[in-house]
N, C-alpha and C. Protein backbone atom coordinates (compact mmCIF):
# COMPACT_ATOMS: atom_id res chain seq x y z
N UNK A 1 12.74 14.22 -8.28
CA UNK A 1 11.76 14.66 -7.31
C UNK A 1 11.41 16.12 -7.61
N UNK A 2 10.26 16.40 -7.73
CA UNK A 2 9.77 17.91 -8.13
C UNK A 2 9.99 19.04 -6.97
N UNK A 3 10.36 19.45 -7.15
CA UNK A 3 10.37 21.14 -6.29
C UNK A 3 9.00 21.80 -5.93
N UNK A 4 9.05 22.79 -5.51
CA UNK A 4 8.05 23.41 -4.79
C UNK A 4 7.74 23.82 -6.14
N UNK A 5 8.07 24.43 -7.19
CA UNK A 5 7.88 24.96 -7.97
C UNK A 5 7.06 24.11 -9.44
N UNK A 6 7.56 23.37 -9.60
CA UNK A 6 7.27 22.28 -10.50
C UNK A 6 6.29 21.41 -9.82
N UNK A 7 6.08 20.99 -8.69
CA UNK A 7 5.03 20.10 -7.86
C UNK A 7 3.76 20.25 -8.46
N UNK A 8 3.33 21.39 -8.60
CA UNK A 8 1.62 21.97 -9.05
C UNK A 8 1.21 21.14 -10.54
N UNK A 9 2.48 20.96 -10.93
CA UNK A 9 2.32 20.02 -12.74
C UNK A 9 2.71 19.08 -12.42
N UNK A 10 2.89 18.51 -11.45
CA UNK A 10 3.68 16.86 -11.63
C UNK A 10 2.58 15.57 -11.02
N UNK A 11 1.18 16.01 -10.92
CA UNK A 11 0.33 14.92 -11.19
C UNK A 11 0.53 14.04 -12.37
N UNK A 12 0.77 12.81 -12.58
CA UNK A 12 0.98 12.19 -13.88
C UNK A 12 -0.55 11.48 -13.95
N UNK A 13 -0.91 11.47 -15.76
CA UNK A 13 -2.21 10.79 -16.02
C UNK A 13 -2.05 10.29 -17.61
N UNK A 14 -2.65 9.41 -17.51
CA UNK A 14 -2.81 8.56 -18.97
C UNK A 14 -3.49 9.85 -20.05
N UNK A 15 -3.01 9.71 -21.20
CA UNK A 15 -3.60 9.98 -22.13
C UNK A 15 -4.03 9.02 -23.50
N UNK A 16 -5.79 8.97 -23.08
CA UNK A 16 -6.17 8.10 -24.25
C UNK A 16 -7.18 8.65 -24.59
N UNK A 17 -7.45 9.74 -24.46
CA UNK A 17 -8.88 10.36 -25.19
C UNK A 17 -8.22 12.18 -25.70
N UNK A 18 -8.80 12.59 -26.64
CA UNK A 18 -8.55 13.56 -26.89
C UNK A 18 -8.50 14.79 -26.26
N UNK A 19 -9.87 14.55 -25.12
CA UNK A 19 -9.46 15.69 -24.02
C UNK A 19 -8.54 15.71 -22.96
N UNK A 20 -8.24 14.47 -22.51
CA UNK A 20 -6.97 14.42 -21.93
C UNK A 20 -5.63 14.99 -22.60
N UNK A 21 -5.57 14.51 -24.19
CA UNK A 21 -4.10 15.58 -24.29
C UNK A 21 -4.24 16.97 -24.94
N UNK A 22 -5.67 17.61 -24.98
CA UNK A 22 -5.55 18.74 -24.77
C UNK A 22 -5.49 19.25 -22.95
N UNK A 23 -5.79 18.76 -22.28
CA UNK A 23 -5.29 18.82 -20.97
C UNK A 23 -4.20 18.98 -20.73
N UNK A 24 -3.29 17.96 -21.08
CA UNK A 24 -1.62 17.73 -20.97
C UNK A 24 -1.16 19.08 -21.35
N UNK A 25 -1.71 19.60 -22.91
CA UNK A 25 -1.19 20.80 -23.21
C UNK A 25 -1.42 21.59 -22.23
N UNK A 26 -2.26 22.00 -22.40
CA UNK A 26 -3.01 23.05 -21.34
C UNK A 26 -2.15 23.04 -19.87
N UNK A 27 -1.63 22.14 -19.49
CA UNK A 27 -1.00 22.34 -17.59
C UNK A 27 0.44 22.31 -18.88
N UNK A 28 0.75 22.01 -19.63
CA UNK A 28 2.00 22.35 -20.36
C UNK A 28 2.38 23.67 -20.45
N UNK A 29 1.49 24.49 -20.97
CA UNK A 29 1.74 25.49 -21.33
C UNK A 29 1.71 26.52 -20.36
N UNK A 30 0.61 26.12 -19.40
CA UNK A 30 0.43 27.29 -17.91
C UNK A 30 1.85 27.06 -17.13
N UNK A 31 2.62 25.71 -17.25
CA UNK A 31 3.77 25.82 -16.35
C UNK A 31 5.09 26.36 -17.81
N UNK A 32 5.32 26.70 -18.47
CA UNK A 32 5.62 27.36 -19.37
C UNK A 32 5.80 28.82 -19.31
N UNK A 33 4.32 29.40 -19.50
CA UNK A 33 4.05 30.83 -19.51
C UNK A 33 4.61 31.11 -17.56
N UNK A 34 4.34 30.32 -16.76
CA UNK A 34 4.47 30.58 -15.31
C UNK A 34 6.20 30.88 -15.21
N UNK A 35 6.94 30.19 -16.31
CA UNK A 35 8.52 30.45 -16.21
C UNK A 35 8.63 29.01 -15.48
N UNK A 36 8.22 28.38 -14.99
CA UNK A 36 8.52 26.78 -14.62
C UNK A 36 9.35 25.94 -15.34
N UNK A 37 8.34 25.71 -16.29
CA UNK A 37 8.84 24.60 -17.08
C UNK A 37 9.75 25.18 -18.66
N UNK A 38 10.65 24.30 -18.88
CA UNK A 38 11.13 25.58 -20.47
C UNK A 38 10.88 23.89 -21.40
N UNK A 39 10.57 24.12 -22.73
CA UNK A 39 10.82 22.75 -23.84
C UNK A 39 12.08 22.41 -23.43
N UNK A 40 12.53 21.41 -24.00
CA UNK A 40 13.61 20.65 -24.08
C UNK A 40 13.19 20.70 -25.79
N UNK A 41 14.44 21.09 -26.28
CA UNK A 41 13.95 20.84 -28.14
C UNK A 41 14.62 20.00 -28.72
N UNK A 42 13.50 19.13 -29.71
CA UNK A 42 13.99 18.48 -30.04
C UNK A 42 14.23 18.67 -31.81
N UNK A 43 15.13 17.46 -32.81
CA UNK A 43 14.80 17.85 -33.41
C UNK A 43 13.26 17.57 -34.81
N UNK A 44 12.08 17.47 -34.24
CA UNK A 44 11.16 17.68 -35.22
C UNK A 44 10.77 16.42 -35.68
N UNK A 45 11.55 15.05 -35.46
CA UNK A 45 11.18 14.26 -35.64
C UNK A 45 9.79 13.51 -35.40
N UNK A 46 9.43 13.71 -34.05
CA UNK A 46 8.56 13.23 -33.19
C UNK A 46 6.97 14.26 -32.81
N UNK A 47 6.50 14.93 -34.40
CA UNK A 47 6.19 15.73 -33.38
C UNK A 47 6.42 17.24 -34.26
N UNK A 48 5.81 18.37 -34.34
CA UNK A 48 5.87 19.56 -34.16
C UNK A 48 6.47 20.08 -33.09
N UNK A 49 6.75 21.13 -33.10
CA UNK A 49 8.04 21.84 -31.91
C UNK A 49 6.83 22.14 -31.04
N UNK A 50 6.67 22.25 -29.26
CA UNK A 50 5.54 22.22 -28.65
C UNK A 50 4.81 23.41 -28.81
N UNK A 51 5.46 24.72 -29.26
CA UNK A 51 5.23 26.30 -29.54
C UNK A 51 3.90 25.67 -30.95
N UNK A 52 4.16 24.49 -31.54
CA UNK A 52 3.33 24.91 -32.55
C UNK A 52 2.55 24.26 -32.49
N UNK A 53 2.27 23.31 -31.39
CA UNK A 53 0.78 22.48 -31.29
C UNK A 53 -0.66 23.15 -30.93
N UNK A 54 -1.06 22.57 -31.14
CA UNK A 54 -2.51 23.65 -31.30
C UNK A 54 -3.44 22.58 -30.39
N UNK A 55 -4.47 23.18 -29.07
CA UNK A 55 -4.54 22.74 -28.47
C UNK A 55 -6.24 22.16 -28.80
N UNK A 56 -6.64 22.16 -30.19
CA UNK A 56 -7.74 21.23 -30.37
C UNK A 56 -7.63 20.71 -31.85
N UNK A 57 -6.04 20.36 -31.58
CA UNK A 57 -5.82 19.66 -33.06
C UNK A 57 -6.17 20.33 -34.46
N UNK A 58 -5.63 19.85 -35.43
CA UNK A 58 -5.42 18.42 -35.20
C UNK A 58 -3.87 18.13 -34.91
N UNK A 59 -3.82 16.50 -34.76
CA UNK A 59 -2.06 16.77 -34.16
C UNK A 59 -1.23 15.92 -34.98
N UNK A 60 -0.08 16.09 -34.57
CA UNK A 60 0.81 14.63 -35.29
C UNK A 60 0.12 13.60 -34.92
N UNK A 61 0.90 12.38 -35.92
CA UNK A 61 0.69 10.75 -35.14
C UNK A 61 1.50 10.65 -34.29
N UNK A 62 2.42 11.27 -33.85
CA UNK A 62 2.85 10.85 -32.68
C UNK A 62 3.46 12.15 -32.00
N UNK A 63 3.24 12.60 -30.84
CA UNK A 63 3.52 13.73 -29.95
C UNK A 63 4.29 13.39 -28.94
N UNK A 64 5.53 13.93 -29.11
CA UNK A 64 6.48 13.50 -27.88
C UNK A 64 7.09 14.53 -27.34
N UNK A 65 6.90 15.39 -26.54
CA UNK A 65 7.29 16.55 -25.76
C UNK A 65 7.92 17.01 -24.34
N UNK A 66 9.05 17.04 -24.26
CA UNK A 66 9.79 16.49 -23.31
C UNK A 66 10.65 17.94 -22.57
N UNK A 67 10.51 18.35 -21.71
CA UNK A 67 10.71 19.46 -20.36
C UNK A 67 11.03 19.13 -19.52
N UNK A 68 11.61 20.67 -18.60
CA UNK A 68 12.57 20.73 -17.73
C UNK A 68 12.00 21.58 -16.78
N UNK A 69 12.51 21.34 -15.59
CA UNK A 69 11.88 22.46 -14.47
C UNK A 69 13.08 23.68 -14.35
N UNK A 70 12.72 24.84 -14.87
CA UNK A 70 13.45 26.12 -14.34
C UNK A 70 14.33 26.34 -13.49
N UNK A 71 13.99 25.54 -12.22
CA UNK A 71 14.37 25.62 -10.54
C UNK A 71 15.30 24.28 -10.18
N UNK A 72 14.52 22.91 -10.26
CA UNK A 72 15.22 22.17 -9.60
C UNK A 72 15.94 21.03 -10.94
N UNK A 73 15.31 21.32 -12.11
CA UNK A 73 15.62 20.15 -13.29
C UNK A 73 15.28 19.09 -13.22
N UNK A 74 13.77 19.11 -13.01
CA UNK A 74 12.98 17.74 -12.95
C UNK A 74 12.83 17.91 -14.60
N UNK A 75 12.81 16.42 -14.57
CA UNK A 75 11.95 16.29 -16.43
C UNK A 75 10.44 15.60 -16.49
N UNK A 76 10.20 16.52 -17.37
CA UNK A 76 8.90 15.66 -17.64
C UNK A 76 8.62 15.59 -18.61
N UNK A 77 7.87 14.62 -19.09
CA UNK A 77 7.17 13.80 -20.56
C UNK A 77 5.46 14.43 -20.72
N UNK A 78 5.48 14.69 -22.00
CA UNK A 78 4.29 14.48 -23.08
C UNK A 78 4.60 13.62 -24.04
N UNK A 79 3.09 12.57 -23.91
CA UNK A 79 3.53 11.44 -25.23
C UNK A 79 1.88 11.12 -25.33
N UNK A 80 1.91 11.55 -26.75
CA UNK A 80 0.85 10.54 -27.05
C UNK A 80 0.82 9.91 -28.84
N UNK A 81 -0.01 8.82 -29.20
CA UNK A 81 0.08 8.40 -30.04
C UNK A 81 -0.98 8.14 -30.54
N UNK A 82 -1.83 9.58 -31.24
CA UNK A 82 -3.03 10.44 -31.83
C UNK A 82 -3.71 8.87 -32.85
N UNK A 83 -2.78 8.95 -33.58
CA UNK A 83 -3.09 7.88 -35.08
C UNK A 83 -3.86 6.90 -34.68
N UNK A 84 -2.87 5.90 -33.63
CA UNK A 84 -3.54 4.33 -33.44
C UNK A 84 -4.67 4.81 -32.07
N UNK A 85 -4.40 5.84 -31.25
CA UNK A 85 -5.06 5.58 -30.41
C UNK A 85 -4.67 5.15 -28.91
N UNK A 86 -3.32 4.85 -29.21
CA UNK A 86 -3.16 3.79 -28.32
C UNK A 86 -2.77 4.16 -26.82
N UNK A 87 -2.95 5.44 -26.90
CA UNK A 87 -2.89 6.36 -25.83
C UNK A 87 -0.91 7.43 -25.77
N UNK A 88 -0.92 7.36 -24.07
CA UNK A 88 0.40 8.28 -23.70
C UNK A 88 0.17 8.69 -22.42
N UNK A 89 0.69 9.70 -21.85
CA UNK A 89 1.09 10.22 -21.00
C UNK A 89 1.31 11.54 -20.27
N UNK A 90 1.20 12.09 -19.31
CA UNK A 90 1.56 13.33 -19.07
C UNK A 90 2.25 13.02 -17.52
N UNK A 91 3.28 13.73 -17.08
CA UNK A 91 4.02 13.90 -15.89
C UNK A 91 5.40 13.97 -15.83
N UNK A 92 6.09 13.89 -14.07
CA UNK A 92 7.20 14.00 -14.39
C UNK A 92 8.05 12.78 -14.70
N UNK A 93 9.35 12.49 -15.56
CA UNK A 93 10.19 11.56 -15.73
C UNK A 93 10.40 10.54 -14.44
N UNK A 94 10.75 9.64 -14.13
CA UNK A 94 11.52 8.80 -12.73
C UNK A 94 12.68 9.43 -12.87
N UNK A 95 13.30 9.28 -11.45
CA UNK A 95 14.55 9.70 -11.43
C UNK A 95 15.42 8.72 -11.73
């Protein structure tokens, strides 16, 4: 369940068009720079590290970016899958 703090990013929405996951980035990175949210790192498999995505591409085939809330330790997901198309995701994890 999101906190007062994390709440403002935890709308969840499909990503299947390209401006949607420059969107995703974009509320990624504002709850980031805000001290909210920190990466969860992974290792590199899935994906460029989120510091190095670039927010009008181009991107991996597959983007999987996965965070934490500062305050209460909600998680939340970035996923998308650029290549086929076949869309992804932005919001917080279920508990």
């Amino acid at each position: 369940m999101p906190c007062r703090k994390c709440d403002g990013y935890s709308a969840p929405f499909s990503i299947g068009r390209p401006e949607q996951l420059t969107r995703a980035i974009t509320i990624a990175r504002e709850a980031i720079s805000a001290g909210v949210l920190a990466e969860i790192p992974h290792d590199g498999r899935c994906g460029a590290h989120f510091d190095e995505v670039r927010l009008d591409g181009p991107w991996d085939d597959t983007e999987i970016h996965n965070f934490s809330c500062n305050f209460c330790g909600q998680k939340f997901s970035l996923t998308a899958h650029t290549y086929r198309g076949s869309g992804g995701s932005w919001g917080p994890d279920a508990p």
